[in-house]
Protein backbone atom coordinates (compact mmCIF):
# COMPACT_ATOMS: atom_id res chain seq x y z
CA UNK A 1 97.34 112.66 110.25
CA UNK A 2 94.19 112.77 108.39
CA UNK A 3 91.60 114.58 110.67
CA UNK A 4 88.26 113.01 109.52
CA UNK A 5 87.00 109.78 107.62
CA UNK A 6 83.29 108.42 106.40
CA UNK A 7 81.92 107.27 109.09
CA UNK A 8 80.93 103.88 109.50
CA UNK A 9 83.67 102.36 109.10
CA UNK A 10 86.28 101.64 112.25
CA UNK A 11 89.51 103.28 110.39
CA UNK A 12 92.42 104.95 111.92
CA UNK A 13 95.56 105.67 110.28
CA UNK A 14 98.93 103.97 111.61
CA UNK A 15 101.12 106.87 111.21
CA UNK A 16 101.08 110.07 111.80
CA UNK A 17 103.50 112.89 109.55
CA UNK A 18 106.19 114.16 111.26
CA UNK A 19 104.73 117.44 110.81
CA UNK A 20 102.17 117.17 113.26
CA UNK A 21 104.17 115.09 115.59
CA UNK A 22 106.84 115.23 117.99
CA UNK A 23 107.35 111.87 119.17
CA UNK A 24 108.40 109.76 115.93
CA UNK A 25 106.53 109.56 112.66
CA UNK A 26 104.06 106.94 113.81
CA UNK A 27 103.13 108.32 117.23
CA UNK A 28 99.45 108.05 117.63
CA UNK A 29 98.59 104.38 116.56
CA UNK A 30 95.52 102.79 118.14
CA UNK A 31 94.71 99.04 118.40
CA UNK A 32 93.18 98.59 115.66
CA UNK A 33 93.55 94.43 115.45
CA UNK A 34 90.14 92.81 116.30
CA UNK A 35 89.85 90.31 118.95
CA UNK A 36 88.79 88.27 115.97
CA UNK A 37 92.03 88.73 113.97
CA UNK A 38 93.81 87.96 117.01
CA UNK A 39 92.39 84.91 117.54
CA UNK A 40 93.01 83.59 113.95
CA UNK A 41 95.78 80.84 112.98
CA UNK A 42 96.13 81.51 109.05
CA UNK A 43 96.42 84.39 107.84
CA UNK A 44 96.69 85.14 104.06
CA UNK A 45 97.57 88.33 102.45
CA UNK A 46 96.58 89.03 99.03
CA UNK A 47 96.49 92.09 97.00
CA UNK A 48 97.12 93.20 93.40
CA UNK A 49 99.91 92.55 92.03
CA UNK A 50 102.44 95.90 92.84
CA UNK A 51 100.69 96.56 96.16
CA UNK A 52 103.34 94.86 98.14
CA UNK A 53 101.63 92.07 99.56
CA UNK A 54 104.82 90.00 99.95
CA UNK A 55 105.96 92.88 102.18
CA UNK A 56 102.84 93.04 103.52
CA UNK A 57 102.96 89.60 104.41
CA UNK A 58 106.86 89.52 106.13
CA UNK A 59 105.83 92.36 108.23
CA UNK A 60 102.69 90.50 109.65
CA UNK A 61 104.91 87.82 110.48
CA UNK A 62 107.28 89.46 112.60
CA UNK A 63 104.78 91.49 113.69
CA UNK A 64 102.62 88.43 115.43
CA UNK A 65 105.88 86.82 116.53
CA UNK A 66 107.01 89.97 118.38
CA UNK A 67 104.87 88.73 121.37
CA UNK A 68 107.12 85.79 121.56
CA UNK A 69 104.85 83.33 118.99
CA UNK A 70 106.48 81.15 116.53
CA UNK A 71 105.41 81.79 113.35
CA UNK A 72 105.54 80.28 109.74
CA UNK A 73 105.51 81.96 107.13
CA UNK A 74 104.85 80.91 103.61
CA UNK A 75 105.37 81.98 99.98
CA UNK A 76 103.81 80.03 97.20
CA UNK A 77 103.59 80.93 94.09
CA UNK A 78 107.44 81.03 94.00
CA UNK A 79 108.05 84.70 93.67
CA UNK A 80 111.08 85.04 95.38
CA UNK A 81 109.20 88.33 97.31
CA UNK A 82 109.61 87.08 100.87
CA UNK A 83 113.83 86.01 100.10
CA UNK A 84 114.43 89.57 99.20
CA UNK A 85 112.34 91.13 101.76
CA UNK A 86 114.78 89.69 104.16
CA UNK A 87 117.82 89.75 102.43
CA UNK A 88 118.55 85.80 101.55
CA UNK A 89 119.45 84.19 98.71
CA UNK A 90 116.88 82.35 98.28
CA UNK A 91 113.12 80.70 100.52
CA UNK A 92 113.94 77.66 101.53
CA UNK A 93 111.42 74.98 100.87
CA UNK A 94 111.60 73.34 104.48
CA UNK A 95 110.42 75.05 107.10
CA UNK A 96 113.72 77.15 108.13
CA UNK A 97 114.35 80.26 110.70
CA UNK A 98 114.47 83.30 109.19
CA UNK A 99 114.19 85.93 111.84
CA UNK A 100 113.83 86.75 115.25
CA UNK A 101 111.80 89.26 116.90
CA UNK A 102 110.98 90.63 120.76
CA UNK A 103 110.20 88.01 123.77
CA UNK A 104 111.67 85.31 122.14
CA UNK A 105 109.65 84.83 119.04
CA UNK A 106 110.37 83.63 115.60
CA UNK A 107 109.66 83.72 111.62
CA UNK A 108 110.73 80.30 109.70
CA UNK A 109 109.57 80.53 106.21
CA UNK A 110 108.85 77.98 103.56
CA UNK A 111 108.34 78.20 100.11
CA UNK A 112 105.81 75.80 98.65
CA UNK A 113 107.17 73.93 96.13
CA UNK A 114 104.58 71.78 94.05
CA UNK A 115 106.66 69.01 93.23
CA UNK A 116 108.09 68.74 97.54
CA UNK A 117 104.12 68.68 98.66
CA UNK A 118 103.01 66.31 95.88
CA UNK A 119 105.96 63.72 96.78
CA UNK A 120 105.14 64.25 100.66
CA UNK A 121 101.48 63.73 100.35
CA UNK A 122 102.05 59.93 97.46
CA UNK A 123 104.16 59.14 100.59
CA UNK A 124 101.87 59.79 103.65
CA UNK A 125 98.85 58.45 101.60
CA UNK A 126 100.09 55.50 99.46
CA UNK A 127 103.65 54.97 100.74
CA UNK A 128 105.01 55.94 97.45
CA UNK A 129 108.33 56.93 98.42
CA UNK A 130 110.76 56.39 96.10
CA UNK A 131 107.55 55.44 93.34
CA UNK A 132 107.12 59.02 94.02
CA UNK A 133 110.76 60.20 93.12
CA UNK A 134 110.42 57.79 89.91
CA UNK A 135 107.06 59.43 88.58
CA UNK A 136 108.86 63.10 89.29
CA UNK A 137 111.81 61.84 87.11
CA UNK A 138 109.44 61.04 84.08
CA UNK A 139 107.62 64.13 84.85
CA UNK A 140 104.24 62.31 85.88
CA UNK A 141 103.80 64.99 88.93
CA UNK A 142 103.98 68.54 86.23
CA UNK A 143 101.62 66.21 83.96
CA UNK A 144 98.98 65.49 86.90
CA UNK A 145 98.96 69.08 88.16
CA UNK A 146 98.86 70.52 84.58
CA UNK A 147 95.69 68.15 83.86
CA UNK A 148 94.11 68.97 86.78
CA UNK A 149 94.99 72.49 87.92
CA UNK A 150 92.44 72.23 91.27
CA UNK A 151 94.72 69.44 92.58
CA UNK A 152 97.47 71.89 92.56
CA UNK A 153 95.42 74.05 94.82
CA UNK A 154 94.24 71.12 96.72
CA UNK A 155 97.92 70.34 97.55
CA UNK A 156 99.04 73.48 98.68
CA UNK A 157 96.05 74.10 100.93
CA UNK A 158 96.51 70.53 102.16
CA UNK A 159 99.99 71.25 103.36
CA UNK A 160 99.23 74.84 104.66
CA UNK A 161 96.46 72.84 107.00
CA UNK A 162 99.22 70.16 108.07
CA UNK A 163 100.84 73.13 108.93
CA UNK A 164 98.59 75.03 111.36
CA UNK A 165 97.05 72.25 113.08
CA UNK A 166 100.54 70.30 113.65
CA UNK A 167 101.39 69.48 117.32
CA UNK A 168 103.83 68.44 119.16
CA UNK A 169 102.96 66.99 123.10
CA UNK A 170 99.63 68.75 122.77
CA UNK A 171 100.94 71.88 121.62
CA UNK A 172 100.93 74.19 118.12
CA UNK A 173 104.01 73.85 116.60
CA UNK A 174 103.40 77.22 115.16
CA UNK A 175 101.34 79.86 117.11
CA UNK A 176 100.42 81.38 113.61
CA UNK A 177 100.61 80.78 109.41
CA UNK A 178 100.78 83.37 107.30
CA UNK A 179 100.72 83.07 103.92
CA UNK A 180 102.03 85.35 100.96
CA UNK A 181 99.13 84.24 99.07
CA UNK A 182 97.95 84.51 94.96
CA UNK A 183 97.02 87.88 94.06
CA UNK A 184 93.32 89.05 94.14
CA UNK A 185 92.67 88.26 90.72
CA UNK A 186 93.25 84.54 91.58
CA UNK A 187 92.48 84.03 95.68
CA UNK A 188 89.23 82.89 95.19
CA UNK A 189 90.05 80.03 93.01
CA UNK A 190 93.04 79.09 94.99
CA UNK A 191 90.72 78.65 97.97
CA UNK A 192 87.50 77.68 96.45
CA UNK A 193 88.29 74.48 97.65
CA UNK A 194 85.32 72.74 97.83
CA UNK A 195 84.41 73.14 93.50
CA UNK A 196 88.54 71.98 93.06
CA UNK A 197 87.49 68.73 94.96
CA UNK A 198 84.28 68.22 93.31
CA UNK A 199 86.21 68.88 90.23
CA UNK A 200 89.08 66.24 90.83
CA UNK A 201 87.49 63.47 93.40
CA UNK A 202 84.44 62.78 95.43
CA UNK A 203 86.06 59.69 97.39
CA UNK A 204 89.56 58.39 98.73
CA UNK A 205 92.74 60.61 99.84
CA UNK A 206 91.67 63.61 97.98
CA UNK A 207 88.50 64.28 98.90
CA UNK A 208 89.24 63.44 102.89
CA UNK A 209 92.17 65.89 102.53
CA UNK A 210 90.02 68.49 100.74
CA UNK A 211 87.23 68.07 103.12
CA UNK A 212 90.00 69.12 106.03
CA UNK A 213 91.02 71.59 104.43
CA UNK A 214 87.67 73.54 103.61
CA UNK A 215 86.68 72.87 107.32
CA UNK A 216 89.92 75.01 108.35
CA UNK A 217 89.08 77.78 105.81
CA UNK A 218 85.48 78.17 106.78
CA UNK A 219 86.29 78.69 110.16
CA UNK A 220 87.23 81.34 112.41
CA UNK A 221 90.64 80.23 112.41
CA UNK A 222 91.67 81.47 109.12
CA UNK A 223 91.10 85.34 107.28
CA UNK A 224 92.01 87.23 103.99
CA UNK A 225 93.77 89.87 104.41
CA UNK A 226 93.29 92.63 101.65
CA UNK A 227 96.50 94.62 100.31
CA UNK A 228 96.18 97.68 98.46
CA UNK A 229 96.99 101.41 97.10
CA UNK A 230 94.99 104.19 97.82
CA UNK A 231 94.99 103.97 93.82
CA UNK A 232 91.35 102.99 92.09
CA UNK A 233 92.72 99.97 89.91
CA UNK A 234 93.60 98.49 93.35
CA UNK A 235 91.06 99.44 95.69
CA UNK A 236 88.54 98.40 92.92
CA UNK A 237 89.92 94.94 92.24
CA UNK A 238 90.26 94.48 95.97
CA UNK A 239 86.33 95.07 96.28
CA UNK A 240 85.99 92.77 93.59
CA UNK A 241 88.02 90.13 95.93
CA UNK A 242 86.25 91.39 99.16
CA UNK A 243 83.10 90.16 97.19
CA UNK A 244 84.15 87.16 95.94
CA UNK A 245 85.65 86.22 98.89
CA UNK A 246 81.61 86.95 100.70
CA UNK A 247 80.28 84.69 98.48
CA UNK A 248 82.27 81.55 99.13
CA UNK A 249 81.94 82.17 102.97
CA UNK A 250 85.39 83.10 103.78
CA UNK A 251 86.14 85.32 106.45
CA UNK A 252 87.41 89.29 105.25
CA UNK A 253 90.46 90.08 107.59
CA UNK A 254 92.01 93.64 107.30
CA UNK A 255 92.19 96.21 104.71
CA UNK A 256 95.71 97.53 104.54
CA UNK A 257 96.63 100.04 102.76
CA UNK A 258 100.42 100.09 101.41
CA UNK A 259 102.62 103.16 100.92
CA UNK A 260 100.23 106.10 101.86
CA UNK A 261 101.95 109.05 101.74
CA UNK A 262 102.16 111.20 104.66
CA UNK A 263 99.94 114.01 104.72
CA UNK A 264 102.44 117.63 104.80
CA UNK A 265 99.30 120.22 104.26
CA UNK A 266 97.14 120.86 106.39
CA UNK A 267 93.41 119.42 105.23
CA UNK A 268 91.98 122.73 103.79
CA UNK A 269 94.90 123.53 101.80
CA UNK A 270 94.89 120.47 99.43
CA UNK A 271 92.23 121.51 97.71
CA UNK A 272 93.01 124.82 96.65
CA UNK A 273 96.95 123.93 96.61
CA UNK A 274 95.59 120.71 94.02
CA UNK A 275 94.21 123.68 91.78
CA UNK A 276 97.17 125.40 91.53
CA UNK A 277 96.26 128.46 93.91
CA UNK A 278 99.13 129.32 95.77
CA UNK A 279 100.34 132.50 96.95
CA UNK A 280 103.49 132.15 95.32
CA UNK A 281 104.29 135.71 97.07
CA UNK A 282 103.86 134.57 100.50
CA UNK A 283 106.17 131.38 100.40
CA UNK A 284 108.57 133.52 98.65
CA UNK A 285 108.65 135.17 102.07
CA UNK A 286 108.40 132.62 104.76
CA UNK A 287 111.44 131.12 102.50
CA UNK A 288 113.39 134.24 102.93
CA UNK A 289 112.10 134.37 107.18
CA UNK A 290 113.46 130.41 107.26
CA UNK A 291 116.93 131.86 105.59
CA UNK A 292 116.23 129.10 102.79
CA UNK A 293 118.13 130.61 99.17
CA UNK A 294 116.56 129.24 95.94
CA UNK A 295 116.56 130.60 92.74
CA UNK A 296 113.52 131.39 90.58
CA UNK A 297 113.99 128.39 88.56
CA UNK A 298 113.82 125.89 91.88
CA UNK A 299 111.51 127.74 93.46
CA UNK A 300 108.95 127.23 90.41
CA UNK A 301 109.97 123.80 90.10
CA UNK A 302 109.38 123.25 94.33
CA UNK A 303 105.72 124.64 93.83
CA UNK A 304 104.92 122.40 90.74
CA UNK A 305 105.85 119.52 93.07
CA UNK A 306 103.66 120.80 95.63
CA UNK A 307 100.93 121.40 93.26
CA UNK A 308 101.59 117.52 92.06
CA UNK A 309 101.42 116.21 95.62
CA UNK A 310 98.57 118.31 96.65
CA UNK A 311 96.51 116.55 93.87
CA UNK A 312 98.14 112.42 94.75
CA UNK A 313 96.40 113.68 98.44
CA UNK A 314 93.41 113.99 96.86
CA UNK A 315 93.28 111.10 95.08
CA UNK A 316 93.87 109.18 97.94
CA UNK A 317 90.86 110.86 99.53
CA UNK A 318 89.03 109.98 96.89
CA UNK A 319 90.18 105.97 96.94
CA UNK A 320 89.32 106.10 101.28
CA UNK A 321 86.20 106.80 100.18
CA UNK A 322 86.34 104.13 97.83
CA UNK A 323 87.89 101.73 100.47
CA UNK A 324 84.60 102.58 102.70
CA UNK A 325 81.85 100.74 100.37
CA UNK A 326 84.10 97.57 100.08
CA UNK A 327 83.84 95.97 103.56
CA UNK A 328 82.45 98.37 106.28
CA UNK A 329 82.70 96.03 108.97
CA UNK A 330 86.45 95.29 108.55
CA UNK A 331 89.04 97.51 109.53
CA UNK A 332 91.43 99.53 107.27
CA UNK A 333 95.06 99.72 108.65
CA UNK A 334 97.40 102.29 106.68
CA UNK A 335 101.56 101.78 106.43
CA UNK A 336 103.20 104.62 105.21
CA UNK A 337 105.40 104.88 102.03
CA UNK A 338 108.95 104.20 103.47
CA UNK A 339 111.33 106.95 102.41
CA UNK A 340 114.37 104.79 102.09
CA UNK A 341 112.80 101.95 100.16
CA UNK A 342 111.89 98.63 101.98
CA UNK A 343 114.72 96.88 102.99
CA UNK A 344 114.73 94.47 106.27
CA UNK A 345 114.73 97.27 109.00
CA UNK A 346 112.07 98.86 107.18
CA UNK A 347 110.14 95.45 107.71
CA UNK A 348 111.18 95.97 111.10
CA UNK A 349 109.41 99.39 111.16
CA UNK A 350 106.29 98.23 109.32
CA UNK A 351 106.40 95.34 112.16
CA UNK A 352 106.49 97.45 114.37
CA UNK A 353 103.27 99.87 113.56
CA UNK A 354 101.30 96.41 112.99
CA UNK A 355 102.22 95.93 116.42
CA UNK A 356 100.49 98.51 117.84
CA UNK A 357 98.09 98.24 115.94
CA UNK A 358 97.35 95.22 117.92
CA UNK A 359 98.10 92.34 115.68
């Protein structure tokens, strides 16, 4: 575990390397989760693309439902991330139960299909039922959304707000949403909601819908949640988002950091072990004291790898210090780089450090 970080920032590290401790690789997580971020309804998680927002996004899911909440959880830009994640063929695109965690909650997921919402919202609005199934058949619905992109985004947003204000005898149908949302690059747009309206209509349906919708988003019910690598092509395009995201008022959630690597040296060796001095002598020995056997031509190739970690460390010193300047009021949660790969008990175990990390 890393033993010091800027200050100014409230940052702790989720995990801790087996190395230093005794109870688990993750012993040693703090609540990190703000009474804030607890309080939210929708959540969405973007990153860069390759960050792993989609997994990311599962394990916040099953991570809030673990208290026994029901939770939704929603993909779409029709990526197919969340369906792999945990292990079906494919999202479905009504709201179905995907998972189970502790006290008796639940994930159902939903992938947002275009066409579905567009067809749902002719019908609630203008009772264009089958109309509706006629215009998708002469492709009318790709031709409206393709002239007027913002309605797409309108739509979407539209539904997710059906979504997280539904009710049912006076009471949320879904505790939570979170959404696998677009990646940095695009968030703002998709929920710069107010200049799509203003764009597309300033009267009727739309604009009441749209209106909703940016209510919901400007409030304290909804955060963006920042995915990234302690790489600087991530960490700078998520300042870039962090910023954008400032200037059309909507609220910064976490900073998560994806696949860290676990930290195997102790802080003042990385430094010298990054610039190749290592007392090739002395490891020869404790080698020989731990009964370990390997040849000259292993041994060489074991301290290159060392030397090649040693200076990925540093880098990701370099991009915490990065991560500091982007939003030093919001908190930075780390997940560790899962040996085995991320399949759905690695979800499980990402869950789980969110957990007590208080989300």
């Amino acid at each position: 575990m890393r033993s010091a970080y800027p200050a100014g920032r409230p940052y702790t590290p989720l995990y801790a390397a087996p190395v230093v401790s005794s109870d688990g690789p993750y012993a040693g997580s703090e609540q990190l989760w703000s009474a804030a971020l607890q309080r939210a309804r929708l959540h969405f998680v973007s990153g860069k693309g390759g960050t792993g927002k989609s997994t990311v996004a599962s394990a916040l899911a099953l991570a809030i439902a673990s208290s026994g909440k029901r939770v939704l959880l929603v993909e779409v830009e029709g990526r197919a991330g969340i369906a792999a994640t945990f292990e079906i063929p494919d999202l479905p695109t009504s709201e179905t139960k995907i998972a189970t965690a502790e006290a008796g909650g639940a994930v159902y997921a939903l992938s947002m299909d275009v066409e579905t919402t567009f067809l749902d919202y002719l019908k609630t609005n203008y009772g264009m039922g089958f109309a509706g199934y006629a215009l998708r058949r002469i492709g009318a619905i790709d031709f409206a959304t393709t002239l007027a992109p913002g309605l797409k985004d309108i739509l979407i947003t539209g539904k997710l707000m059906e979504c997280t204000q539904r009710r049912i005898d006076g009471a949320y149908v879904y505790d939570a949403v979170v959404v696998d949302a677009p990646p940095t690059g695009r968030i703002g747009k998709f929920l710069d909601v107010t200049r799509a309206m203003h764009d597309i209509a300033k009267a009727g349906p739309v604009s009441g819908q749209a209106e909703r919708v940016v209510n919901l988003l400007h409030s304290p019910d909804t955060v963006v949640h920042l995915v990234t690598l302690l790489e600087s092509l991530p960490v700078q395009e998520s300042a870039e988002a962090a910023a954008e995201l400032r200037e059309l008022d909507l609220e910064v959630g976490a900073l998560i950091v994806n696949r860290a690597l676990p930290r195997y040296l102790p802080d003042d060796l990385v430094g010298p072990v990054a610039d190749g001095r290592i007392d090739a002598a002395a490891v020869r020995e404790q080698f020989t004291a731990a009964g370990l056997q390997v040849d000259d031509d292993g041994f060489a190739g074991l301290l290159t790898e060392t030397i090649d970690y040693a200076r990925t460390l540093g880098g990701q010193e370099q991009a915490r210090t990065d991560l500091d300047r982007i939003a030093p009021d919001r908190p930075v949660l780390e997940l560790p780089l899962l040996p085995d790969g991320v399949d759905l008990s690695g979800i499980y175990e990402l869950a789980d450090i969110l957990t007590k990390a208080g989300a």
